[in-house]
Protein backbone atom coordinates (compact mmCIF):
# COMPACT_ATOMS: atom_id res chain seq x y z
CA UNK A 1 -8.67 -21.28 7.86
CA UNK A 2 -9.46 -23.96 5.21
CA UNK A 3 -9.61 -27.42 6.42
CA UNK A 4 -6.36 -29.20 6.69
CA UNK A 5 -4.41 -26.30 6.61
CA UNK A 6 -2.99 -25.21 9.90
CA UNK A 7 0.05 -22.52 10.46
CA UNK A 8 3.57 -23.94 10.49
CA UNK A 9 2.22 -27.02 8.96
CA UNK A 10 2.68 -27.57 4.65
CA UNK A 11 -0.60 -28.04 3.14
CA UNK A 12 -1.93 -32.16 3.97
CA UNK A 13 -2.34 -34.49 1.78
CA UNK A 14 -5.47 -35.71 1.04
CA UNK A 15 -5.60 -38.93 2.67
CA UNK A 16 -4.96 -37.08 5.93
CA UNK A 17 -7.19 -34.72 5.77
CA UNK A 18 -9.74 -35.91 8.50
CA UNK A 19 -6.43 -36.50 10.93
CA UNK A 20 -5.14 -33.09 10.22
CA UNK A 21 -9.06 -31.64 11.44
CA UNK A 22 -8.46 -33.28 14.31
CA UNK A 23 -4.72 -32.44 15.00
CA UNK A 24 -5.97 -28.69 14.96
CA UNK A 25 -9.42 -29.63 17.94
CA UNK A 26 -6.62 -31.16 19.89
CA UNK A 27 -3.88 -28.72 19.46
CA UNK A 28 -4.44 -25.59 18.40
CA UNK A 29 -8.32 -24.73 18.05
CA UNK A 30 -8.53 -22.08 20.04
CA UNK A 31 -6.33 -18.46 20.27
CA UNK A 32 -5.68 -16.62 23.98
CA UNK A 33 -7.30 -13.32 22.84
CA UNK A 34 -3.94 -10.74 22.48
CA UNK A 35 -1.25 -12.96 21.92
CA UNK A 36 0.00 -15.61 19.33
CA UNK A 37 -0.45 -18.57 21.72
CA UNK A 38 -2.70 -21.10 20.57
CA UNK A 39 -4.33 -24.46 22.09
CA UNK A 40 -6.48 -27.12 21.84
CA UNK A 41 -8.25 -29.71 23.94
CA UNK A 42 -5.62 -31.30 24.90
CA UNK A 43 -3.91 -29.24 27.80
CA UNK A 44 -7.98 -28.79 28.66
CA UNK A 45 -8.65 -33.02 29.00
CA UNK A 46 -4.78 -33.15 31.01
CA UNK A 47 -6.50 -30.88 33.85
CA UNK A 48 -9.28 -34.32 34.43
CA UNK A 49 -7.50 -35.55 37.71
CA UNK A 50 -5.79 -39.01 36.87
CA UNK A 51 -7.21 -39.90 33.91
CA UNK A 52 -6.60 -36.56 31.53
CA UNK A 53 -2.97 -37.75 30.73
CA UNK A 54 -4.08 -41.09 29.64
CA UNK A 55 -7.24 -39.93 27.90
CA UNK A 56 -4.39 -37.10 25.95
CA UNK A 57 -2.13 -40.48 24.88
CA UNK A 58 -4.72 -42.25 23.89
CA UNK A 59 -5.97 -39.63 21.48
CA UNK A 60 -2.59 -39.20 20.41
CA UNK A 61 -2.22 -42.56 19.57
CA UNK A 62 -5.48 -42.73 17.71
CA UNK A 63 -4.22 -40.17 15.80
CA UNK A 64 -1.06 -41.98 14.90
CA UNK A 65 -2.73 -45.41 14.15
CA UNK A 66 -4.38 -43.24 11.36
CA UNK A 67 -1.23 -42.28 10.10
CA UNK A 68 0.05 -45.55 9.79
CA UNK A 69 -2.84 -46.82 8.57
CA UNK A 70 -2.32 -44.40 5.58
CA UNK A 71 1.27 -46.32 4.94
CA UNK A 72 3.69 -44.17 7.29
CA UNK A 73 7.28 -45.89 7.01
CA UNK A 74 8.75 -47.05 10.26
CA UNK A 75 11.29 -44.82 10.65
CA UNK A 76 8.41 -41.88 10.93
CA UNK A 77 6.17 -44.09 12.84
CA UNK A 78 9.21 -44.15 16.05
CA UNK A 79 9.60 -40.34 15.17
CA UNK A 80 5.57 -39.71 15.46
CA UNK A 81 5.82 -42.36 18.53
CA UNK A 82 8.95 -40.53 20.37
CA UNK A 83 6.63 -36.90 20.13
CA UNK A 84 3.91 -38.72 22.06
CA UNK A 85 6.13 -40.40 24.47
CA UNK A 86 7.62 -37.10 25.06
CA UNK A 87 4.29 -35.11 25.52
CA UNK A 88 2.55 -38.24 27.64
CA UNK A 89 5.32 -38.66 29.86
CA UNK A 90 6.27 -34.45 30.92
CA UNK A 91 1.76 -34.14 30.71
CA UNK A 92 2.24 -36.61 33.76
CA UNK A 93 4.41 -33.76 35.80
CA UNK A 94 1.40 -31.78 37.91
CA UNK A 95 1.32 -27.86 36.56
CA UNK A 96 4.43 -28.25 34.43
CA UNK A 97 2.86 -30.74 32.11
CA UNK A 98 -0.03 -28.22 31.60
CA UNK A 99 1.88 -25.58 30.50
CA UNK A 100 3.93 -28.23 28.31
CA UNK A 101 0.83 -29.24 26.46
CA UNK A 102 0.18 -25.43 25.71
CA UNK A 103 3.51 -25.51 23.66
CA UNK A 104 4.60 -29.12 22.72
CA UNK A 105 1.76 -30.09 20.66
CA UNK A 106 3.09 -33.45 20.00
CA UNK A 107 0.04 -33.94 17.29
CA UNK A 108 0.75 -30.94 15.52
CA UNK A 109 4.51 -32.59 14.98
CA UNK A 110 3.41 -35.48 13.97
CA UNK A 111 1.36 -34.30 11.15
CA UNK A 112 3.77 -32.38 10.09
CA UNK A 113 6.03 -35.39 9.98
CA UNK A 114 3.26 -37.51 7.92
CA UNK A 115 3.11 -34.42 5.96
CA UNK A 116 6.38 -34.29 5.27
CA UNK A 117 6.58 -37.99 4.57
CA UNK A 118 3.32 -38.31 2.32
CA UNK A 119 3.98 -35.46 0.99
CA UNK A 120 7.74 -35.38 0.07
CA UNK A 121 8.80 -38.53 0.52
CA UNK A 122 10.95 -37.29 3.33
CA UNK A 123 11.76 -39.89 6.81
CA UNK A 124 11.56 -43.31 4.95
CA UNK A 125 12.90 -46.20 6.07
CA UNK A 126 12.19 -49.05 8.50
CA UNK A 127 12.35 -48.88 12.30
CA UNK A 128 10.85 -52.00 12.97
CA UNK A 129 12.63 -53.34 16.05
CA UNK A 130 12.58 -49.92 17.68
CA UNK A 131 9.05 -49.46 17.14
CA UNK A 132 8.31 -52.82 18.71
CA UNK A 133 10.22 -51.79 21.64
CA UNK A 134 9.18 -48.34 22.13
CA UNK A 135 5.60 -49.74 21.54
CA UNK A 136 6.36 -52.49 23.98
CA UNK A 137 7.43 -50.17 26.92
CA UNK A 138 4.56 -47.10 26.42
CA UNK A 139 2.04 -49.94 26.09
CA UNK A 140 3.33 -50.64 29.54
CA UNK A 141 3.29 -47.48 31.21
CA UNK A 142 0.34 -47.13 29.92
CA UNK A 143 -0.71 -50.33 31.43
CA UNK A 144 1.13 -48.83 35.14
CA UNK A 145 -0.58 -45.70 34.73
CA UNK A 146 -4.14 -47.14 34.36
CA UNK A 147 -3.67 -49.38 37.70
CA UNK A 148 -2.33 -46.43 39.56
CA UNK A 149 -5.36 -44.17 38.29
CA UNK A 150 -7.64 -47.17 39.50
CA UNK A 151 -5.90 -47.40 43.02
CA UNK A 152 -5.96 -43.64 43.42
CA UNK A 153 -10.19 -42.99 42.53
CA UNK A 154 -10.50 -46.29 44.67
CA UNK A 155 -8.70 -45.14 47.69
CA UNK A 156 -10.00 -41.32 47.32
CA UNK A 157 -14.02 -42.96 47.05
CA UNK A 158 -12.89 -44.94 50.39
CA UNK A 159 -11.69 -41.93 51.80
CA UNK A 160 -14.93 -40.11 51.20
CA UNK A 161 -17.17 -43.14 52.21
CA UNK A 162 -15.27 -42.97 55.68
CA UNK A 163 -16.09 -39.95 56.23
């Protein structure tokens, strides 16, 4: 399949090109041989014990930061940030979040939205307060997770030092 181009997505703009490469390595690279089900890295780094889910946001938000930095409105910037929120926060359920990030593929929305936005003009509009706040609270769970990842490897390499 030609670069950029990616099923159920309209065809990318240039300027996204490199972000829409990515989108497909993270969500839907790879094809379970028989069926129509598709995936990508990400479901394969949540499975990394504590630190998958953050690792998965952190792409995520990468990803949207690159976006942006192509001149994504507001209003599509809390859209893009509300499919991340949503994928970070059920990835953080043990087995259900796996099987979430085989279908969700928050990424794969949110090029579609920048598609959609870049492309037709579609979702402009600011969303400046909510973004601050939405930013505000994720950057702090993703503050809460990190400490709780630290406390949990640090108590688990106790554990195994006691033993």
């Amino acid at each position: 399949m030609p670069a950029g181009k990616q099923p159920g997505v309209k065809p990318v703009p240039p300027q996204l090109q490199n972000v829409a490469r990515f989108v497909k390595l993270m969500d839907s690279q790879f094809q379970i041989p028989g069926t129509k089900i598709s995936f990508g890295l990400d479901p394969l780094i949540g499975l990394i014990p504590g630190l998958g889910d953050l690792i998965d946001y952190a792409i995520s938000a990468l990803l949207l930061i690159a976006m942006v930095r192509n001149g994504a409105d507001g209003k599509v910037v809390a859209r893009m940030i509300l499919n991340i929120s949503i994928d970070g926060i059920v990835g953080l359920i043990p087995v259900l979040g796996r099987f979430f990030d085989f279908f969700y593929k928050a990424n794969r929305k949110n090029l579609v939205l920048a598609t959609e936005h870049f492309g037709e003009g579609r979702h402009r509009g600011s969303a400046t307060s909510v973004v601050v706040l939405v930013l505000s609270i994720l950057t702090g769970i993703f503050i809460l997770l990190a400490v709780l990842s630290y406390f949990a490897i640090k108590w688990v390499w106790m554990f195994l030092h006691s033993l």
